[in-house]
N, C-alpha and C. Protein backbone atom coordinates (compact mmCIF):
# COMPACT_ATOMS: atom_id res chain seq x y z
N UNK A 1 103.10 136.17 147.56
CA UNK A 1 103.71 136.54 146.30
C UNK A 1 103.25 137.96 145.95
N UNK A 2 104.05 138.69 145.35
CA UNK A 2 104.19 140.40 145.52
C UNK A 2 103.32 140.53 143.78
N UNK A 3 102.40 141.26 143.56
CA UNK A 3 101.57 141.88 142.60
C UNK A 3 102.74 141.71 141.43
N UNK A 4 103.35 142.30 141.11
CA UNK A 4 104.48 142.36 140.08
C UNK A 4 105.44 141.20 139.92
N UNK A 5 105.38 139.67 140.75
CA UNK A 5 105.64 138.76 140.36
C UNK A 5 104.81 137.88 139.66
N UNK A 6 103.10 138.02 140.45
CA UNK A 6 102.33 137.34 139.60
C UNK A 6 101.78 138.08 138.07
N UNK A 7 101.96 139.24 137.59
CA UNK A 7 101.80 139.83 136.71
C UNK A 7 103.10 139.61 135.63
N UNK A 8 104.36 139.05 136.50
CA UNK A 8 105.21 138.38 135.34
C UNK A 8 104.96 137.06 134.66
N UNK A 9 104.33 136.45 135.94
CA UNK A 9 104.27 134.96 135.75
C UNK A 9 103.09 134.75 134.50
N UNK A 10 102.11 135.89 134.78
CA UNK A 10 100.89 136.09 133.59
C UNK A 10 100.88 136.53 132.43
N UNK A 11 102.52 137.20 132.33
CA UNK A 11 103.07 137.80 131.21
C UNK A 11 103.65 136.79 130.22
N UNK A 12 104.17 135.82 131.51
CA UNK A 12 104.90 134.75 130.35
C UNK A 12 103.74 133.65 130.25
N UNK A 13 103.15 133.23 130.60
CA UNK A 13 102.08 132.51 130.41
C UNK A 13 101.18 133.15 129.15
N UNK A 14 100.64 134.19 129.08
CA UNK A 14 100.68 134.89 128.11
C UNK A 14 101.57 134.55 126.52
N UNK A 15 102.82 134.74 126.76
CA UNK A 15 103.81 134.57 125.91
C UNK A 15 103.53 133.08 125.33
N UNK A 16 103.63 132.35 125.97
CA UNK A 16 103.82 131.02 126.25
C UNK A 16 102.49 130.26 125.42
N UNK A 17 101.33 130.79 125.67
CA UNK A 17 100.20 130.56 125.20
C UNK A 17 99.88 130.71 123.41
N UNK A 18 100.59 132.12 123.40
CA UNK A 18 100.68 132.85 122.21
C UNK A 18 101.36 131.92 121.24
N UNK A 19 102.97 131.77 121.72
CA UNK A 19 103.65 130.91 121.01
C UNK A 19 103.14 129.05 120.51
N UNK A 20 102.29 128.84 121.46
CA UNK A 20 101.74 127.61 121.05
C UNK A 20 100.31 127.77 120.34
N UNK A 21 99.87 128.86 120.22
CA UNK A 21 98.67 128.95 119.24
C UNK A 21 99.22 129.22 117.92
N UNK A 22 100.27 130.00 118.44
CA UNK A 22 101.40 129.95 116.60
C UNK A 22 101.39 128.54 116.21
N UNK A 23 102.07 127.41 117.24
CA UNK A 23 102.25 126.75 116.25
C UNK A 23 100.97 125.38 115.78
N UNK A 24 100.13 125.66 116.76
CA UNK A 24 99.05 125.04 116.17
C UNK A 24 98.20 125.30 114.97
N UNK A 25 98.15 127.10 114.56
CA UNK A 25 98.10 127.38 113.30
C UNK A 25 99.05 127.19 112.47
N UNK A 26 100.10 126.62 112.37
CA UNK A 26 101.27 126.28 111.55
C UNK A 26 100.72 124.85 111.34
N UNK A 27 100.41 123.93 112.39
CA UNK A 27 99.92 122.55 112.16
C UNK A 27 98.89 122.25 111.25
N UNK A 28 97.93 123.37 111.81
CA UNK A 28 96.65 123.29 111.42
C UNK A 28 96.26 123.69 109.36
N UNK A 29 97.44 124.62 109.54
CA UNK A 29 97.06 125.04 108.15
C UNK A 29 97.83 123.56 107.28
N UNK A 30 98.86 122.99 107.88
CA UNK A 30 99.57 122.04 106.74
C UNK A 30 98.20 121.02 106.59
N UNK A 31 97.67 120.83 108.18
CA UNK A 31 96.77 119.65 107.80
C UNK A 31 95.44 119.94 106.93
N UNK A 32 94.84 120.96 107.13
CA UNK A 32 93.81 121.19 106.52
C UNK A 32 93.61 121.79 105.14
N UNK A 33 95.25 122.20 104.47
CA UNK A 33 95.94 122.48 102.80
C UNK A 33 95.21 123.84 102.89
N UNK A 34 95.36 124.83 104.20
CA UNK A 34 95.43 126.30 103.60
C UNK A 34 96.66 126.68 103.13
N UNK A 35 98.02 125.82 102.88
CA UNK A 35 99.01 126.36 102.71
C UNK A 35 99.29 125.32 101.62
N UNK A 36 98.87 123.76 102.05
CA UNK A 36 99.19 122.69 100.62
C UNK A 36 97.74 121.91 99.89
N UNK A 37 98.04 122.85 98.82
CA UNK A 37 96.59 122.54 97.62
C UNK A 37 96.98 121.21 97.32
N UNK A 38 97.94 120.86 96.89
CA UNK A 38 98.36 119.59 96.31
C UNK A 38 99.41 118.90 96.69
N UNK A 39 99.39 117.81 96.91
CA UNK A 39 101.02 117.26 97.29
C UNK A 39 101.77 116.10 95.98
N UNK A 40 102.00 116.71 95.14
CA UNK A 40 102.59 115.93 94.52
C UNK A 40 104.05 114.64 94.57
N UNK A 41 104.00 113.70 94.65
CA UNK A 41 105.13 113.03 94.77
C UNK A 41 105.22 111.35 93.59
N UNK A 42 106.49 111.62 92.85
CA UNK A 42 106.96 110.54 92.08
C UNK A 42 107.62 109.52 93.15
N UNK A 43 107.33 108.07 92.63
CA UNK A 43 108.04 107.00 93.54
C UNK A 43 107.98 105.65 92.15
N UNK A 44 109.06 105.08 92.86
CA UNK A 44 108.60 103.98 91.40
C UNK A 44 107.49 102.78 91.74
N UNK A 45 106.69 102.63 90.62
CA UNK A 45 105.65 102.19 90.42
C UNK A 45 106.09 100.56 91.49
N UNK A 46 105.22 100.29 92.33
CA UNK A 46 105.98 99.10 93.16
C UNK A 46 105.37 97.78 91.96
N UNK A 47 106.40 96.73 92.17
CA UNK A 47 106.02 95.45 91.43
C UNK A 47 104.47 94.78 91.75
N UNK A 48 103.65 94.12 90.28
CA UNK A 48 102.54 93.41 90.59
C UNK A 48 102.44 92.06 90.76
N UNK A 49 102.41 92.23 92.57
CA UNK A 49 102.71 91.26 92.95
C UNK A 49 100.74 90.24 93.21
N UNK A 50 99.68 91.17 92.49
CA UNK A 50 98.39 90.05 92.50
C UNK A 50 98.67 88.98 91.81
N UNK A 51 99.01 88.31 90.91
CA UNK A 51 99.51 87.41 90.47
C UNK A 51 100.29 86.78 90.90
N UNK A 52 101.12 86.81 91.45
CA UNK A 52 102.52 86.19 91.88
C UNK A 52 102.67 84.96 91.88
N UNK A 53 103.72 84.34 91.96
CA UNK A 53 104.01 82.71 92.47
C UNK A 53 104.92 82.92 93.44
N UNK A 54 105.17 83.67 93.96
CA UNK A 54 106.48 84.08 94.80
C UNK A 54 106.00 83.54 96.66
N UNK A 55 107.11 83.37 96.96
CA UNK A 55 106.77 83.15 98.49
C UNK A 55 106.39 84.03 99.11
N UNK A 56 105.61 84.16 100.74
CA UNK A 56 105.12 85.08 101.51
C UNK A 56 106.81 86.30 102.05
N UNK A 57 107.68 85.28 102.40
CA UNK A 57 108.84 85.94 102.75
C UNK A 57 110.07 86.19 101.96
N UNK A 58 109.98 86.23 100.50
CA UNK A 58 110.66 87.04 99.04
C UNK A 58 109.68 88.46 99.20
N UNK A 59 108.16 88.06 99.08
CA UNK A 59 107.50 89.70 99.28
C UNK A 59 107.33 90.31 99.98
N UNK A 60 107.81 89.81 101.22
CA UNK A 60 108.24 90.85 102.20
C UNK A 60 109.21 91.48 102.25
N UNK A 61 110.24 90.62 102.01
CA UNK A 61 111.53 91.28 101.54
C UNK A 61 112.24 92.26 100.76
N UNK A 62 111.40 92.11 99.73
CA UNK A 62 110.69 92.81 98.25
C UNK A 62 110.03 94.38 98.65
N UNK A 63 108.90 94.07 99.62
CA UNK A 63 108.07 95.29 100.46
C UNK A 63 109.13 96.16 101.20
N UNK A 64 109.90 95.61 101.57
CA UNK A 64 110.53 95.87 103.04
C UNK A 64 111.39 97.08 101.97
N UNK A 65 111.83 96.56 100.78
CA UNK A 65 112.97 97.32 100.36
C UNK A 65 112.37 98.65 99.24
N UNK A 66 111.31 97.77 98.91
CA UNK A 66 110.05 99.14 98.38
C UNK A 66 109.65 100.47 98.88
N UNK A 67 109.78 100.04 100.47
CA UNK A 67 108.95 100.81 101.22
C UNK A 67 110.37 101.92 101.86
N UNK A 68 110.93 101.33 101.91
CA UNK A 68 112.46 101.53 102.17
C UNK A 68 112.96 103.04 101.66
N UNK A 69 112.29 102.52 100.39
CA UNK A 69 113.02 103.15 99.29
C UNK A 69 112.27 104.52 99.02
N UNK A 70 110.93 104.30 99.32
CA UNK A 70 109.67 105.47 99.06
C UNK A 70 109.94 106.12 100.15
N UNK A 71 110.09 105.91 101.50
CA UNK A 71 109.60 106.45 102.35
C UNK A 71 110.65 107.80 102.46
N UNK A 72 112.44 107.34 101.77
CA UNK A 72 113.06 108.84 101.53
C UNK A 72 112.58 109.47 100.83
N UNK A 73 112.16 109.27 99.48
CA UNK A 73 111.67 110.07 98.63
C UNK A 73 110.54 111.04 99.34
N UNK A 74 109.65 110.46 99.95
CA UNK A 74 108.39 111.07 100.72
C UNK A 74 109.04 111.97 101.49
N UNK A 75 109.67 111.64 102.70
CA UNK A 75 110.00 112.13 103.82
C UNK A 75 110.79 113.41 102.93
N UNK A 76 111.74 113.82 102.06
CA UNK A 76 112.27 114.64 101.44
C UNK A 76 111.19 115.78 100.80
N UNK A 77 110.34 114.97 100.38
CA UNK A 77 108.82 116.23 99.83
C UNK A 77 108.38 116.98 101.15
N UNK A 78 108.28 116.26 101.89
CA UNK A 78 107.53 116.07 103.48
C UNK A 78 108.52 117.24 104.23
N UNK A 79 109.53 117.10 103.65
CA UNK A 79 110.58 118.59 104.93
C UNK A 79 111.08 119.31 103.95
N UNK A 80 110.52 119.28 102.30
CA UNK A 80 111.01 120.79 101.44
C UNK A 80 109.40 121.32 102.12
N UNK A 81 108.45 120.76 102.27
CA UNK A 81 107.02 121.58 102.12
C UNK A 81 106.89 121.92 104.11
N UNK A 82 107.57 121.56 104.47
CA UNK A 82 107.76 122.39 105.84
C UNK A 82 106.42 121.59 107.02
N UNK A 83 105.82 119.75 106.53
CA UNK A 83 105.05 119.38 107.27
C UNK A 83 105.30 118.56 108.46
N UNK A 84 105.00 119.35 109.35
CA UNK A 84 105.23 118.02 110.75
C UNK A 84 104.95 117.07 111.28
N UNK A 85 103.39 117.22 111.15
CA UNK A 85 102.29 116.42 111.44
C UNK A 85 101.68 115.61 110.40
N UNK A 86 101.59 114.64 110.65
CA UNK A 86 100.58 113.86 109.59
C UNK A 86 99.25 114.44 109.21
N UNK A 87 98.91 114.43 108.24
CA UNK A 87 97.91 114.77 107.67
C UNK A 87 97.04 113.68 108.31
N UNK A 88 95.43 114.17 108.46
CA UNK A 88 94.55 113.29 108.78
C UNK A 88 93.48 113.15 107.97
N UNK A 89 92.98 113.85 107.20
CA UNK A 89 92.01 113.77 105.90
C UNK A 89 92.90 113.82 104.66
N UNK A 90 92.64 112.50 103.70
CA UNK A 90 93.20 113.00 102.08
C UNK A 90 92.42 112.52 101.29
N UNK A 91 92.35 112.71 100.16
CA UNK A 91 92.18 112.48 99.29
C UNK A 91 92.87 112.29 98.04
N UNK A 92 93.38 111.21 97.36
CA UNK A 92 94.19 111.22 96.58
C UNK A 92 93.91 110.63 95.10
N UNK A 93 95.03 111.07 93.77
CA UNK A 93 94.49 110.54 92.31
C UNK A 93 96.07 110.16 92.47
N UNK A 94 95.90 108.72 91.38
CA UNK A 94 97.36 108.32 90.80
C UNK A 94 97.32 108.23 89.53
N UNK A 95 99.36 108.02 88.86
CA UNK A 95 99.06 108.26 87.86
C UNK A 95 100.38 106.74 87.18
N UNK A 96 100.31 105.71 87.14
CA UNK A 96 101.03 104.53 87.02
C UNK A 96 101.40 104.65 85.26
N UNK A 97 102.81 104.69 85.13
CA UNK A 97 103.44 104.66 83.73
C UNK A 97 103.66 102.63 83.74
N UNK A 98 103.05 102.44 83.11
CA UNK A 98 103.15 100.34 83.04
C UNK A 98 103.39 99.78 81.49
N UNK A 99 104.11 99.04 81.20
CA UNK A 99 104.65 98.31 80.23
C UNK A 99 103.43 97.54 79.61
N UNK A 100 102.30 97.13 80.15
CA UNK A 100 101.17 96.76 79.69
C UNK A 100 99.94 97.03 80.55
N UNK A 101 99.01 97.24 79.62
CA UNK A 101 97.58 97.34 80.42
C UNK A 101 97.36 96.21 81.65
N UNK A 102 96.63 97.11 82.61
CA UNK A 102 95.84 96.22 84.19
C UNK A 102 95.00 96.31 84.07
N UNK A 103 94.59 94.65 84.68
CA UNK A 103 92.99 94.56 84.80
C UNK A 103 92.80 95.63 86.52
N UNK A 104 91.66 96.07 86.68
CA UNK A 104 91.14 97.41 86.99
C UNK A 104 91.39 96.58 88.96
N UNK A 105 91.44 95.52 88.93
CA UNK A 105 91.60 95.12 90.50
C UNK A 105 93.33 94.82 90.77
N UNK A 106 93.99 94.20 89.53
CA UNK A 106 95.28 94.34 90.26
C UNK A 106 95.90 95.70 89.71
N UNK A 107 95.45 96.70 88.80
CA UNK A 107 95.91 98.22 89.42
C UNK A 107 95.69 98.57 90.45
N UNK A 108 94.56 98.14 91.40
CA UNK A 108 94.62 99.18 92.69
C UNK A 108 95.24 98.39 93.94
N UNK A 109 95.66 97.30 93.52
CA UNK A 109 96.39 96.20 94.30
C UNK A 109 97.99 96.85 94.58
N UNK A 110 98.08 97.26 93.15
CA UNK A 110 99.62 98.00 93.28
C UNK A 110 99.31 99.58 94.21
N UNK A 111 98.68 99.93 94.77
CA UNK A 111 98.53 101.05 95.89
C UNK A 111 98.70 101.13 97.20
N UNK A 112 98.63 99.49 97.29
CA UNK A 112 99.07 99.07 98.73
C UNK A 112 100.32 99.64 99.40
N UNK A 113 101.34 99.14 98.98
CA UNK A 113 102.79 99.41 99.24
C UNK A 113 102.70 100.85 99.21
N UNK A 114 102.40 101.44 98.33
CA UNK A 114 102.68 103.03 98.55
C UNK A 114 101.80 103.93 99.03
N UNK A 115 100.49 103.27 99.76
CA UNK A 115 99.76 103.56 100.78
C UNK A 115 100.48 103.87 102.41
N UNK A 116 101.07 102.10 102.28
CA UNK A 116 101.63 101.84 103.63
C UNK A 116 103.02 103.19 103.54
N UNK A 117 103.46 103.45 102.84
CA UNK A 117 105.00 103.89 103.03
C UNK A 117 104.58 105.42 103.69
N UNK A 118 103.25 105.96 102.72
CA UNK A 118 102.89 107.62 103.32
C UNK A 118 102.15 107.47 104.29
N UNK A 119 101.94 106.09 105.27
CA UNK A 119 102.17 106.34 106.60
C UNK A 119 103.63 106.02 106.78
N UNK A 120 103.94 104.77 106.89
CA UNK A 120 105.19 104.82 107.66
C UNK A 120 106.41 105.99 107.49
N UNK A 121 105.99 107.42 106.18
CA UNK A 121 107.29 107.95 106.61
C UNK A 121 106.26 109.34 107.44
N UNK A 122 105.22 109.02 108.01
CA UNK A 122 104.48 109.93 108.68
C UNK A 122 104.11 111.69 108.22
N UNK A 123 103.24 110.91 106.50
CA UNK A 123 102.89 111.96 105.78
C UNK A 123 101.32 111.36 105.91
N UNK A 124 100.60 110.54 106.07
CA UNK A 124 99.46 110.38 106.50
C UNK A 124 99.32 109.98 107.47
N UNK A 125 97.99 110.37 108.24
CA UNK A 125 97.83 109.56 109.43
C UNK A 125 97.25 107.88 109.31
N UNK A 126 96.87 107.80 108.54
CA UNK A 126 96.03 106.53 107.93
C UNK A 126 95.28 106.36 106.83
N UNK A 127 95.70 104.93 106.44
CA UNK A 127 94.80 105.08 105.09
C UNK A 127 93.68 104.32 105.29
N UNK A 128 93.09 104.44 106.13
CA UNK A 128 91.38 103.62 106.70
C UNK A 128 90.98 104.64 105.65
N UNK A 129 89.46 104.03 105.71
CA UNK A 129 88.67 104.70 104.04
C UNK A 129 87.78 105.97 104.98
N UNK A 130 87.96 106.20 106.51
CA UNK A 130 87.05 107.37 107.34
C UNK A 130 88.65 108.34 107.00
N UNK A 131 89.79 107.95 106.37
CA UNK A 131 90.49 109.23 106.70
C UNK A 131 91.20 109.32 105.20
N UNK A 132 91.26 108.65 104.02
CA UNK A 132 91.99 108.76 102.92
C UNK A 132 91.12 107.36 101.91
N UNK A 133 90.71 108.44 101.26
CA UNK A 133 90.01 108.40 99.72
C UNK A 133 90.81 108.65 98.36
N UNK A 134 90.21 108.00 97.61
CA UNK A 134 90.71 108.12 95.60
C UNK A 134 89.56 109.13 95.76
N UNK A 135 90.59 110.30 94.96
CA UNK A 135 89.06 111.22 94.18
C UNK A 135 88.02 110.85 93.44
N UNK A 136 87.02 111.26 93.73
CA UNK A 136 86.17 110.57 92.83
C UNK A 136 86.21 108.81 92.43
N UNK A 137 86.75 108.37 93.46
CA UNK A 137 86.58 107.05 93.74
C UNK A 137 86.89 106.42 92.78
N UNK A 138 87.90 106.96 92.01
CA UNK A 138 88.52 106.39 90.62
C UNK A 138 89.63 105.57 90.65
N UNK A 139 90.07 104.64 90.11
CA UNK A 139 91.35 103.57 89.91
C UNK A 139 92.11 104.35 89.15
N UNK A 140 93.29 103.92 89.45
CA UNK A 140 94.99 104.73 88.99
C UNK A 140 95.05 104.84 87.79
N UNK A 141 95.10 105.92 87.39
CA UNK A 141 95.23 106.05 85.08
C UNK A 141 96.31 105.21 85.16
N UNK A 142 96.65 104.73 84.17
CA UNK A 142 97.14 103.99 83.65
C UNK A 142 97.92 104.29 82.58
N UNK A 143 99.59 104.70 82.25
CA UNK A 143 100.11 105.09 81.23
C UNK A 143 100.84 103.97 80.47
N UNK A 144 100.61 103.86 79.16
CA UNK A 144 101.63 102.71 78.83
C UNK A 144 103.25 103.50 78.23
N UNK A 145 104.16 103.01 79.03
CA UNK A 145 105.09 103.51 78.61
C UNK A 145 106.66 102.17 78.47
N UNK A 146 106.75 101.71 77.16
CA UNK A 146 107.66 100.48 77.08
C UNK A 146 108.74 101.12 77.45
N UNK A 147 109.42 102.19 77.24
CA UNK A 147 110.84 102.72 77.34
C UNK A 147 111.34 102.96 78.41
N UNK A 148 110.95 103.51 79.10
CA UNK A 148 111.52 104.28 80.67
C UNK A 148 111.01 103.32 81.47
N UNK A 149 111.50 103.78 82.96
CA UNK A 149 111.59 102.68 83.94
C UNK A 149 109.79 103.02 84.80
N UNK A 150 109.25 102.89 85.40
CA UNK A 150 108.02 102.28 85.71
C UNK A 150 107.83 103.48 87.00
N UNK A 151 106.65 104.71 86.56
CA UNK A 151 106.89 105.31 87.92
C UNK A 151 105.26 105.55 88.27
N UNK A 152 104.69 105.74 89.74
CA UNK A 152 103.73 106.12 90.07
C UNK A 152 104.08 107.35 90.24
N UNK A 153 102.86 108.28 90.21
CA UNK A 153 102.88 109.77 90.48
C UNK A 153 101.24 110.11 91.35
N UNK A 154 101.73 110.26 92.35
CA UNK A 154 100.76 110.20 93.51
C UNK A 154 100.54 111.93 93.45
N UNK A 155 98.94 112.31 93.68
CA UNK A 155 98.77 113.39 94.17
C UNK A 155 97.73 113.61 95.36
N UNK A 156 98.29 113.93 96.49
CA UNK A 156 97.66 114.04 97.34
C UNK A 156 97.19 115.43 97.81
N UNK A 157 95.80 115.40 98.28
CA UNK A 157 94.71 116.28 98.50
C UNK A 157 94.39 116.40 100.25
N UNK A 158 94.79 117.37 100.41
CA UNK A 158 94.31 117.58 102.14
C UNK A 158 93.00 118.11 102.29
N UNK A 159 92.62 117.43 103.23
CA UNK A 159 91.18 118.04 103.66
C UNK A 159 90.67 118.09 104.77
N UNK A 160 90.01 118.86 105.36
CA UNK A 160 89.51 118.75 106.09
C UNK A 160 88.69 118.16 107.50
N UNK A 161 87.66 117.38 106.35
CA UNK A 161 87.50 115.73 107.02
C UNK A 161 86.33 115.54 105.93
N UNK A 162 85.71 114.28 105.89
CA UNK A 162 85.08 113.51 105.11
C UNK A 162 83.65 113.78 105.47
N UNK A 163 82.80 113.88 104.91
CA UNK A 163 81.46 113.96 104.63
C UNK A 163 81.08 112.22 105.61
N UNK A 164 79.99 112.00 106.47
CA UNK A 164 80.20 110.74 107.39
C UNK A 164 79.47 109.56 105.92
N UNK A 165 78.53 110.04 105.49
CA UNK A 165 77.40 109.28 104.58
C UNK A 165 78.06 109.38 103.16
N UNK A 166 79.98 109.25 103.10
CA UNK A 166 80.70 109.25 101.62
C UNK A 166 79.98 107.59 101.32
């Protein structure tokens, strides 16, 4: 092979290299929020189902169409803010508008469903407690609002990664 073929082949390899460190700093900044401080997203507040009398397969059904329903809303925040990759560190605060006060275990019961959905529309990588935290380890405020229809307002926090001894 002639000097000036392998000096092309090193040129585009070169190129080639370049272009994928671009876009790993494109990855890198969505995941680690040098570009997103906050991720705000409204979804409606999912039903409290700790109490229930309902069957195992009505609340799935129920889930199925919850999750359904969040995961456009998400996925739409998720490609105006330009993210590809799942986030792998968060940290997040909520903010639940409810028709009456919760006792402090079935508010965070209602987080489930809209835990699961910002994975399944692949805006988190997981909500294990080594990769996505409540700030300050706080339960969802709580708004009482009789009039309007029932919404959570999720804000999510990218980070880095977690301190091991949280």
């Amino acid at each position: 092979m002639s000097a000036s073929a392998i000096n092309k082949k090193i040129g585009h390899a070169r190129f080639l290299l370049e272009q994928a460190i671009e876009c790993l700093k494109k990855a890198e900044a969505n995941i680690t929020g040098e570009k997103l401080k906050i991720i705000e997203i409204e979804l409606p507040a999912p039903p409290n189902r700790a109490n229930s009398n309902k069957g195992w397969r009505l609340t799935g059904i129920e889930r199925n169409k919850y999750q359904d329903d969040c995961v456009l809303l998400i996925r739409s925040v998720k490609n105006k803010l330009g993210i590809t990759v799942p986030i792998k560190y968060v940290e997040w605060k909520s903010t639940i508008e409810v028709d009456q006060y919760y006792d402090a275990d079935n508010l965070m019961s209602l987080m489930k469903w809209p835990m699961d959905s910002l994975i399944k529309a692949k805006l988190i990588e997981s909500d294990r407690w080594m990769n996505c935290r409540p700030v300050d380890l706080r339960i969802p405020t709580q708004i009482i609002n009789k009039t309007q229809p029932r919404i959570l307002t999720l804000q999510i926090y990218p980070r880095l990664s977690f301190e091991e001894n949280f």
